[in-house]
N, C-alpha and C. Protein backbone atom coordinates (compact mmCIF):
# COMPACT_ATOMS: atom_id res chain seq x y z
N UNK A 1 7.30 6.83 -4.79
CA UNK A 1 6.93 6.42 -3.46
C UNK A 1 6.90 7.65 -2.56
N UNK A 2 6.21 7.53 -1.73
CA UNK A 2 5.84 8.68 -0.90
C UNK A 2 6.10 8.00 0.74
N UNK A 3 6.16 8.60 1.50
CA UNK A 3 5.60 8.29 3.31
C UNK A 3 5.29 9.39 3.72
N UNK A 4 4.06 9.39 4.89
CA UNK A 4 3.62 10.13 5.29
C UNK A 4 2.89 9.88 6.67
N UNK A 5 2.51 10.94 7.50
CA UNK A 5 1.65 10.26 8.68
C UNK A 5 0.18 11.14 8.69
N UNK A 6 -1.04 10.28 8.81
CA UNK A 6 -1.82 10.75 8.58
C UNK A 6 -2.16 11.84 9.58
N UNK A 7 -1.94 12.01 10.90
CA UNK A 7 -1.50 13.45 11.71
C UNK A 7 -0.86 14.62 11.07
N UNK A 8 -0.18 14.85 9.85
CA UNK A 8 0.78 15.53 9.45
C UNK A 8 0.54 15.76 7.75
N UNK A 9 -0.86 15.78 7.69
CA UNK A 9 -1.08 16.15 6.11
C UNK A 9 -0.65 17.30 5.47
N UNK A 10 0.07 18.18 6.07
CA UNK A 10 0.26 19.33 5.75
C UNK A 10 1.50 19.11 4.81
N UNK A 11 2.23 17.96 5.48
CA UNK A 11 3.36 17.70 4.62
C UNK A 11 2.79 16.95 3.39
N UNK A 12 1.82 16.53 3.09
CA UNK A 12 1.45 16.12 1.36
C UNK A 12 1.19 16.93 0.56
N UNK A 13 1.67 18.17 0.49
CA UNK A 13 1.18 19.15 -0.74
C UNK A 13 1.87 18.79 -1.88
N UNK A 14 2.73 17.93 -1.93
CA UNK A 14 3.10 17.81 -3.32
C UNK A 14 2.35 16.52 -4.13
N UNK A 15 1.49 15.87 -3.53
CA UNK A 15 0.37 15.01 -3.54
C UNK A 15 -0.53 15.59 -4.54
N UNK A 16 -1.47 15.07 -5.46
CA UNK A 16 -2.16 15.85 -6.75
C UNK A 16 -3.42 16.24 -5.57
N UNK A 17 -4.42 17.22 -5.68
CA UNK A 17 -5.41 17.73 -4.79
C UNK A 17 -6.46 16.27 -4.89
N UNK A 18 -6.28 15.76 -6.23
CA UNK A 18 -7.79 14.05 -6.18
C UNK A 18 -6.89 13.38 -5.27
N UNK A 19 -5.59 13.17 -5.18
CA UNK A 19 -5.77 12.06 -4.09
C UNK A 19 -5.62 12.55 -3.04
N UNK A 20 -5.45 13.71 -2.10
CA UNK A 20 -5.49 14.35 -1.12
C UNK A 20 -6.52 14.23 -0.51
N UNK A 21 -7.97 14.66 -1.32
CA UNK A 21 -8.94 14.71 -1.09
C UNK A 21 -9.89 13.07 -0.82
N UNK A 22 -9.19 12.39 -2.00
CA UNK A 22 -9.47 10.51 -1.37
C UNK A 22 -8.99 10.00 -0.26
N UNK A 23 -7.47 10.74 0.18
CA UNK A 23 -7.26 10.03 1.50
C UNK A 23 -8.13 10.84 2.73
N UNK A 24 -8.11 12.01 2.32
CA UNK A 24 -9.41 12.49 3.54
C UNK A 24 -10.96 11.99 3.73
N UNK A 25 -10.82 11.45 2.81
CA UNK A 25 -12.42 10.91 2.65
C UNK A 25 -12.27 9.53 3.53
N UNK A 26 -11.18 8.76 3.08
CA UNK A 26 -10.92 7.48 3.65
C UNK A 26 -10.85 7.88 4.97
N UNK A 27 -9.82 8.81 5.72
CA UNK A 27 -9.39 8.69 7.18
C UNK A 27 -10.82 9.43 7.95
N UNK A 28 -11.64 10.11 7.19
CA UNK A 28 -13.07 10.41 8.25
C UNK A 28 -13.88 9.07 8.11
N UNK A 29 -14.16 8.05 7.06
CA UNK A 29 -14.81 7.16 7.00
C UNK A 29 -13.73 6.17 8.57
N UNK A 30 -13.20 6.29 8.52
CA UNK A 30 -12.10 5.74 9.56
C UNK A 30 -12.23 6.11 11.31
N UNK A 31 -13.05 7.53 11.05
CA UNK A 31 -12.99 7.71 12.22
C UNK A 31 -14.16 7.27 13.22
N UNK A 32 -15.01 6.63 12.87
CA UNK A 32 -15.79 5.39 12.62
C UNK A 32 -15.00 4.17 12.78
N UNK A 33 -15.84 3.10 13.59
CA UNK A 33 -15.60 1.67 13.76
C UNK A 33 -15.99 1.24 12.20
N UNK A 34 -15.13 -0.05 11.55
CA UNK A 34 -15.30 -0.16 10.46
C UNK A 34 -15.04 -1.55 10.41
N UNK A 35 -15.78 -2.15 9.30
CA UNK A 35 -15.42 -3.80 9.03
C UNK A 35 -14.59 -4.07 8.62
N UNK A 36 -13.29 -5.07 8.40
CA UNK A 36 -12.46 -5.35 7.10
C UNK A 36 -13.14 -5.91 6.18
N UNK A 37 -12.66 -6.00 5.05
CA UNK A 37 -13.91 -5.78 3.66
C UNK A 37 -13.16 -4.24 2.54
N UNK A 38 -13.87 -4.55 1.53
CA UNK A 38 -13.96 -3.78 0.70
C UNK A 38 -14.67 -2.45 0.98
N UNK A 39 -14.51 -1.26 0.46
CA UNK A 39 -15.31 0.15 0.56
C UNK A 39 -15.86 0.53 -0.50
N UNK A 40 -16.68 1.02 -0.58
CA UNK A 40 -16.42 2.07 -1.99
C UNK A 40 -16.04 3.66 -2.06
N UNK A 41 -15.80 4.00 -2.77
CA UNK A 41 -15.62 5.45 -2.83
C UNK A 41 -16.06 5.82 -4.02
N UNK A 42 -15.45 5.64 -5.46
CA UNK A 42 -15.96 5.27 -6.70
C UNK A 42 -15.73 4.61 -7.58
N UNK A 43 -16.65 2.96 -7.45
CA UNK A 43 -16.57 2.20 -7.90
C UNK A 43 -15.72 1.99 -8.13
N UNK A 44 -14.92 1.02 -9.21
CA UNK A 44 -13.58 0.47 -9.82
C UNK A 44 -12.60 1.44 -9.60
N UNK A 45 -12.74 2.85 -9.85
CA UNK A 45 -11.95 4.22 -10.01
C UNK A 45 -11.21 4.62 -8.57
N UNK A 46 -11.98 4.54 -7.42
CA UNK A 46 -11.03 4.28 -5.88
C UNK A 46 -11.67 3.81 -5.00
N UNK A 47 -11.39 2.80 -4.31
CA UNK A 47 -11.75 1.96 -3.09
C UNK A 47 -10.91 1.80 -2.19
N UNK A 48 -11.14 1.63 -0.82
CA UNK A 48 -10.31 0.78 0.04
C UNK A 48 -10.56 -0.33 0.33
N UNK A 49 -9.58 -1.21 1.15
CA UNK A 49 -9.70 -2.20 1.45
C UNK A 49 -9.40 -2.25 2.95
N UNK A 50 -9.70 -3.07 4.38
CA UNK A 50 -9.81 -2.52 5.65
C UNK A 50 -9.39 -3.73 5.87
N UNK A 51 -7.89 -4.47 6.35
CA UNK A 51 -7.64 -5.64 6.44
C UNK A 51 -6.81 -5.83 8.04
N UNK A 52 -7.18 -6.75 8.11
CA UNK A 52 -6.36 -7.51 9.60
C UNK A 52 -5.97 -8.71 8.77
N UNK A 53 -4.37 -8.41 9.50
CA UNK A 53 -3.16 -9.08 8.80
C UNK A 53 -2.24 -9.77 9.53
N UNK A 54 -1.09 -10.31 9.40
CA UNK A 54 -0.07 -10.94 10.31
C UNK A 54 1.50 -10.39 8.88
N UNK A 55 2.40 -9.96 10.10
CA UNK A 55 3.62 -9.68 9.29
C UNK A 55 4.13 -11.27 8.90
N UNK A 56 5.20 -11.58 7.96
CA UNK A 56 6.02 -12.58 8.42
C UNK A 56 7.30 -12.18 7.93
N UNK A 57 8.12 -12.91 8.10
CA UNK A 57 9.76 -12.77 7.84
C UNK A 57 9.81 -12.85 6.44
N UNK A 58 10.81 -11.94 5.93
CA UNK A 58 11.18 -11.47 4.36
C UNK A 58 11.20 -12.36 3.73
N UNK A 59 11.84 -13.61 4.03
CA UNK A 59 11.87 -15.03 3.35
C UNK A 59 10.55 -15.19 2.28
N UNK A 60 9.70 -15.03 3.36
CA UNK A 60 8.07 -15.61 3.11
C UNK A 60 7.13 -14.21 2.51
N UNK A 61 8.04 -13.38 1.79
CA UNK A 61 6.78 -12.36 1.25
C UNK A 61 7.55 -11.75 0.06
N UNK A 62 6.20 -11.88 -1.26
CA UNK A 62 6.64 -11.75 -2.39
C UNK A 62 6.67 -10.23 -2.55
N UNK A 63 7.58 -9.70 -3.74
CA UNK A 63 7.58 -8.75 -4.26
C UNK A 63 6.45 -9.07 -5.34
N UNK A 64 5.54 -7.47 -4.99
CA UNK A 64 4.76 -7.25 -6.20
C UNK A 64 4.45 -5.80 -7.04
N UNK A 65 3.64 -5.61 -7.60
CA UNK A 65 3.05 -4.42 -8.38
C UNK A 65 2.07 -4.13 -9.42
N UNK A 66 1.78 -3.13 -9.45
CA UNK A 66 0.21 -3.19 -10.11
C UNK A 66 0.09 -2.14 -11.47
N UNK A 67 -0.55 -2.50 -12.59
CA UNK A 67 -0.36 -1.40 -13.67
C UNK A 67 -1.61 -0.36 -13.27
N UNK A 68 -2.69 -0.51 -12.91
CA UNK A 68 -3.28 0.27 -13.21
C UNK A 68 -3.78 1.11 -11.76
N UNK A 69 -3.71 0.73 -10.70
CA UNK A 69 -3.51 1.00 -9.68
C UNK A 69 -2.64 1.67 -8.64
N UNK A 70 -2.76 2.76 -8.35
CA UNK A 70 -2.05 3.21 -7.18
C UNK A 70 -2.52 3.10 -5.49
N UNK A 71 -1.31 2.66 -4.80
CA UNK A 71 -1.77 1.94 -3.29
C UNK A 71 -1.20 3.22 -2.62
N UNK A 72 -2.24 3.37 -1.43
CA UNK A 72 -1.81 4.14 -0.54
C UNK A 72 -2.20 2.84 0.47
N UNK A 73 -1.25 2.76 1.64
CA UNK A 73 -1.30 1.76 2.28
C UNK A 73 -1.11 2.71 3.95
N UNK A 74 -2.29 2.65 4.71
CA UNK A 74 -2.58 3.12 5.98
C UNK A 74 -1.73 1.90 7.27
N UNK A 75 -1.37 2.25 8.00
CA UNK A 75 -1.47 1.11 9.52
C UNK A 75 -2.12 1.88 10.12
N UNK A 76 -2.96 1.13 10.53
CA UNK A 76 -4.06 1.54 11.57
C UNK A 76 -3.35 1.37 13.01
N UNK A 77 -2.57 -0.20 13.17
CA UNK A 77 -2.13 -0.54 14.45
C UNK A 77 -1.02 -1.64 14.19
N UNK A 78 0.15 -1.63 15.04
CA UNK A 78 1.01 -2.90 14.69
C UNK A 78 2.10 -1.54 13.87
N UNK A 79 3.43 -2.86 13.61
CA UNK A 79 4.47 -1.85 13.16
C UNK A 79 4.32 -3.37 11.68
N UNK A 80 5.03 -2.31 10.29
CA UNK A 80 5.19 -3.42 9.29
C UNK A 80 6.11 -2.80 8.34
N UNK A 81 7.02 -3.60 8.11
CA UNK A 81 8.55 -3.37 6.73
C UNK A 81 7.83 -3.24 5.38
N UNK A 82 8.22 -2.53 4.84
CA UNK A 82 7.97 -2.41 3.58
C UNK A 82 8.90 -2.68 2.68
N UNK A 83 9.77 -3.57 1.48
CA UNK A 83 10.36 -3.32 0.77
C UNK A 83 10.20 -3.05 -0.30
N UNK A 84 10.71 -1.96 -1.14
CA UNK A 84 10.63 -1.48 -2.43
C UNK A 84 11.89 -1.63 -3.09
N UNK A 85 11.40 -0.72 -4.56
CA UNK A 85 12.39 -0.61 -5.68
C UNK A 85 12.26 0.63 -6.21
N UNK A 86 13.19 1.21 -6.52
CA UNK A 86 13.11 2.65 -7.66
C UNK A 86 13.15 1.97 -9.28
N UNK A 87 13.05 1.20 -9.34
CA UNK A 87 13.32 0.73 -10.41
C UNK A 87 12.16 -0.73 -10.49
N UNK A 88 12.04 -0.68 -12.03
CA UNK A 88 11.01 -1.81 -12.44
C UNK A 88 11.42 -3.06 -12.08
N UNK A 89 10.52 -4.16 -11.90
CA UNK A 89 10.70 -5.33 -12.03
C UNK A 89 11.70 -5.72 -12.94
N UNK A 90 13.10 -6.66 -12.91
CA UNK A 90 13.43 -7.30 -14.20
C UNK A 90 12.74 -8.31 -15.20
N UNK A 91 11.87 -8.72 -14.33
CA UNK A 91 10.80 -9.83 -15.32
C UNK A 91 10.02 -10.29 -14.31
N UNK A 92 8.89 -10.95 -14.75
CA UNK A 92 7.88 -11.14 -13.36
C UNK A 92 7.90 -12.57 -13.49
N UNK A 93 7.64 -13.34 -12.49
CA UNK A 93 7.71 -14.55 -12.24
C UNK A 93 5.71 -15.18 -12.29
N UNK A 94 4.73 -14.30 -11.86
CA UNK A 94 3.66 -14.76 -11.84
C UNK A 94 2.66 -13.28 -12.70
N UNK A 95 2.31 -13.04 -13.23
CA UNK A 95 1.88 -12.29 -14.01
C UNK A 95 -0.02 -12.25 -14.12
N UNK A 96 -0.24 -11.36 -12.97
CA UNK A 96 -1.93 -11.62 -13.17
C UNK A 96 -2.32 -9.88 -13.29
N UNK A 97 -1.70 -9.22 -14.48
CA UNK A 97 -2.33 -8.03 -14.68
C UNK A 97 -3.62 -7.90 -15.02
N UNK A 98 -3.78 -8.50 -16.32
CA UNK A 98 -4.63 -8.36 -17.04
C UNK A 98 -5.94 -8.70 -16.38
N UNK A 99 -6.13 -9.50 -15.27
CA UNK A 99 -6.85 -10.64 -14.55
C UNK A 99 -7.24 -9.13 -13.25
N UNK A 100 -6.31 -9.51 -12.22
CA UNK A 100 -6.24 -8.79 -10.89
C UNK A 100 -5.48 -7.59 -10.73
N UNK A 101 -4.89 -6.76 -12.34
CA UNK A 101 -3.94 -5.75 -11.72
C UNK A 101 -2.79 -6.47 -10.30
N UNK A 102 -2.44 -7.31 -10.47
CA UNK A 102 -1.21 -7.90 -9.99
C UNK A 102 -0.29 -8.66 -10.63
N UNK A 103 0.85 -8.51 -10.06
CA UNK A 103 2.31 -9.45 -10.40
C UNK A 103 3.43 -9.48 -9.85
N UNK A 104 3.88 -10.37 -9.20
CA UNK A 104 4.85 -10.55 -8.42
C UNK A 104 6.14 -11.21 -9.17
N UNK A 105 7.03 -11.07 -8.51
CA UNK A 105 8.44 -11.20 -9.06
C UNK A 105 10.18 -11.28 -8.08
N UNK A 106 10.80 -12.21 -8.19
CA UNK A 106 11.61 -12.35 -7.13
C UNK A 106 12.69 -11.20 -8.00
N UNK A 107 12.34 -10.73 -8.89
CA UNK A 107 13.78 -10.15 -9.75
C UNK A 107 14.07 -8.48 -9.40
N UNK A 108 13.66 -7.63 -7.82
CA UNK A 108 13.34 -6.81 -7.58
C UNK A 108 15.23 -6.00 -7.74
N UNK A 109 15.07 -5.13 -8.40
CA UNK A 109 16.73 -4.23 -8.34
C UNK A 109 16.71 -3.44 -7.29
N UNK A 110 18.32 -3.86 -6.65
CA UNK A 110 18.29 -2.59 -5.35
C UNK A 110 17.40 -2.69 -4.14
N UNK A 111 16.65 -3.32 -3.84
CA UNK A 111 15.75 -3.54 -2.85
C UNK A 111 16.12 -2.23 -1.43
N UNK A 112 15.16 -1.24 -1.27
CA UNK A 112 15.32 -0.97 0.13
C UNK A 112 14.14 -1.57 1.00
N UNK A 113 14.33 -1.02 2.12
CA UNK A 113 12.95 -1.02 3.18
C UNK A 113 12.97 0.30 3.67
N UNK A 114 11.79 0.52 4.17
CA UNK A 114 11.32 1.42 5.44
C UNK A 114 9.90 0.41 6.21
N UNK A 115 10.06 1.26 7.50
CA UNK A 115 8.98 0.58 8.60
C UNK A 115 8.27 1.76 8.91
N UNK A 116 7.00 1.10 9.13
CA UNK A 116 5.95 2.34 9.19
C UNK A 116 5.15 1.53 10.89
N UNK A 117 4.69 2.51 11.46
CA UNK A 117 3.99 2.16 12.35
C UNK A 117 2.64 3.12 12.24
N UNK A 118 2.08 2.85 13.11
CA UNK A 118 0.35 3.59 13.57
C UNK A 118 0.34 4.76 13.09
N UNK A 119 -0.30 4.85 12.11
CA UNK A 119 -0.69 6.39 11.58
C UNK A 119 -0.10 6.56 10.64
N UNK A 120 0.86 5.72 10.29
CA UNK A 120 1.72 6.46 8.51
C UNK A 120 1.50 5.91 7.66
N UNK A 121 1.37 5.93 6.69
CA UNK A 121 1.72 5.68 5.27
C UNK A 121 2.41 5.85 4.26
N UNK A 122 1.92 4.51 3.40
CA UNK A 122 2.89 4.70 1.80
C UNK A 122 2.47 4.61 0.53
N UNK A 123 2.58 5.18 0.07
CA UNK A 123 2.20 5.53 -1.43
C UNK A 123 3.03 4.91 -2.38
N UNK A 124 2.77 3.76 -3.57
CA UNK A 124 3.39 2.77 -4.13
C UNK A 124 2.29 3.75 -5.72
N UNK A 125 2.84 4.29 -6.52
CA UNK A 125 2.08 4.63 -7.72
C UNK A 125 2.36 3.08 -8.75
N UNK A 126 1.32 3.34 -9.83
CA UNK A 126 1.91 1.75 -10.59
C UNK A 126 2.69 1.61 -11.53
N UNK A 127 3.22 0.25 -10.99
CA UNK A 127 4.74 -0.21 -11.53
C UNK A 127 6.08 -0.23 -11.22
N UNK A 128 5.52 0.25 -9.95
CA UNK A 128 6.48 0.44 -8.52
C UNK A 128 6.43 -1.10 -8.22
N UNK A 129 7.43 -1.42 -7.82
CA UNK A 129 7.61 -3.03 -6.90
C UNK A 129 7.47 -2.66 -5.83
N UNK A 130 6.75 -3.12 -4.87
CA UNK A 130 6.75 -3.37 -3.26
C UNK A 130 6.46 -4.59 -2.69
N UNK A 131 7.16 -4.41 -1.52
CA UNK A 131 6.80 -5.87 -0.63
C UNK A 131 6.20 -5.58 0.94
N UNK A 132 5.28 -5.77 0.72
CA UNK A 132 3.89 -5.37 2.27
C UNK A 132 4.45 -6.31 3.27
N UNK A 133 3.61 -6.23 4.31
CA UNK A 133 3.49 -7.21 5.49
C UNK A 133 4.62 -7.44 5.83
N UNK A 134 6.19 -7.34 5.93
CA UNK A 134 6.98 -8.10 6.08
C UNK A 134 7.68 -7.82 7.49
N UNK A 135 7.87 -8.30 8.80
CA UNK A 135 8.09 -8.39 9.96
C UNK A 135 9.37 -7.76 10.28
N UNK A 136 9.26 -6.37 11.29
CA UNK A 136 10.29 -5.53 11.44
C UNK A 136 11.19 -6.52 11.97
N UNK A 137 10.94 -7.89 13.10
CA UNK A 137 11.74 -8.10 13.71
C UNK A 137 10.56 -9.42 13.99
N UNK A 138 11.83 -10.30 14.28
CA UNK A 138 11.23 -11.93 14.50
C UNK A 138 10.11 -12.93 13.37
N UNK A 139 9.07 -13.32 13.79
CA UNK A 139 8.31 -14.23 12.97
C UNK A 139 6.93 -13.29 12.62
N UNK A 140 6.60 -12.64 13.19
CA UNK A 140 5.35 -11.24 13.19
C UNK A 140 4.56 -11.33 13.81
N UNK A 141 4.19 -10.17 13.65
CA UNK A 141 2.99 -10.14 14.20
C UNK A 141 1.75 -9.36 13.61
N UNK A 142 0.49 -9.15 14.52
CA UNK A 142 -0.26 -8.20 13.96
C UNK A 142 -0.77 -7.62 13.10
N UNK A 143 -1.52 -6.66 12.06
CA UNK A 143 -1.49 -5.57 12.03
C UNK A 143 -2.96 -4.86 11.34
N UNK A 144 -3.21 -4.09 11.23
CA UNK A 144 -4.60 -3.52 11.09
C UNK A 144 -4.19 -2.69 10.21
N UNK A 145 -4.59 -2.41 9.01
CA UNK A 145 -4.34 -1.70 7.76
C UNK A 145 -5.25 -1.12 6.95
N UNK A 146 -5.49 -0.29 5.97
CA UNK A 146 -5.64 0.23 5.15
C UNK A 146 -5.08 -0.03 2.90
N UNK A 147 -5.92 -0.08 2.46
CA UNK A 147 -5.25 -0.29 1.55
C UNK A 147 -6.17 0.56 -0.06
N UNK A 148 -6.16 1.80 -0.22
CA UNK A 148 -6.30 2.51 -1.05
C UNK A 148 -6.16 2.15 -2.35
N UNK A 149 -6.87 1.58 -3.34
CA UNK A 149 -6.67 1.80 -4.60
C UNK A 149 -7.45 2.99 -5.49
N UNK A 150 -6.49 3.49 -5.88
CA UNK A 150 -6.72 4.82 -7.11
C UNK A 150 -6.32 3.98 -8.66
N UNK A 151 -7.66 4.15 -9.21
CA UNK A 151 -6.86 4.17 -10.44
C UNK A 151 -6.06 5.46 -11.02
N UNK A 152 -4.47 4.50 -11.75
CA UNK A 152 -3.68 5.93 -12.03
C UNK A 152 -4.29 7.34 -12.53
N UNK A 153 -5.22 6.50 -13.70
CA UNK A 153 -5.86 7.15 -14.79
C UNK A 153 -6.61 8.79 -14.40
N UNK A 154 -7.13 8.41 -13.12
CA UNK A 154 -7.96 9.38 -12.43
C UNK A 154 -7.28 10.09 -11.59
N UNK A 155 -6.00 10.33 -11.33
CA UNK A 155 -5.12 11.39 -11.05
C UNK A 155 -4.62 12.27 -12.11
């Protein structure tokens, strides 16, 4: 896992130069009014995704993770919790790899968080557990996002 703010790229040098160069591609396509929707960049290999979202309370948001996929996850606007794991899933409860590169699982070890607001990001490589959207505080709100998929393969 990584965090970072997209003002402050200087601090990603330990980042491989292909995805350095994908998130720069993403944040000038950005600097531009843009639809939510899908992007391309190259084909199956890296896309974004440009979403308007609503946080909700931890209760109500699954832990997930992806095999073949790595997420870099932008906020555009709005503040949003993230919870993770350093450690794998213990077993997955819904299992749609093979299908969607997804799978979620309540069996997350160690659980932390961090909160990201406007301009930062996080980097989830695959097989990482994370939990998106989830409301710094109260029922939620908001938020305008970013959502980077790399396949691993192509790093």
């Amino acid at each position: 896992m990584f965090v970072g703010k997209t003002t402050e790229l200087a601090f990603t040098s330990c980042l491989s130069s292909n995805l350095k160069q994908i998130i720069a591609q993403v944040l000038a396509k950005l600097a531009e009014p843009i639809e939510d929707g899908r992007h391309e960049l190259d084909g199956d290999n890296a896309f974004f995704l440009v979403m308007s979202d609503h946080t909700q309370p931890l209760t109500l948001r699954k832990s997930e993770c992806h095999q073949r996929y790595l997420d870099v996850q932008i906020l555009l606007s709005g503040k949003e919790t993230f919870g993770y794991s350093l450690q794998p899933f213990e077993a997955l409860d819904e299992d749609y790899l093979a299908e969607r590169d997804l799978a979620f699982s309540h069996h997350v070890v160690d659980e932390k968080f961090v909160t990201l607001g406007e301009n930062e990001f996080i980097i989830f490589p695959p097989g990482q557990p994370h939990r998106p959207l989830i409301a710094p505080e109260g029922d939620g709100s908001p938020v305008r996002k970013v959502v980077i998929k790399v396949d691993g393969a192509t790093l």
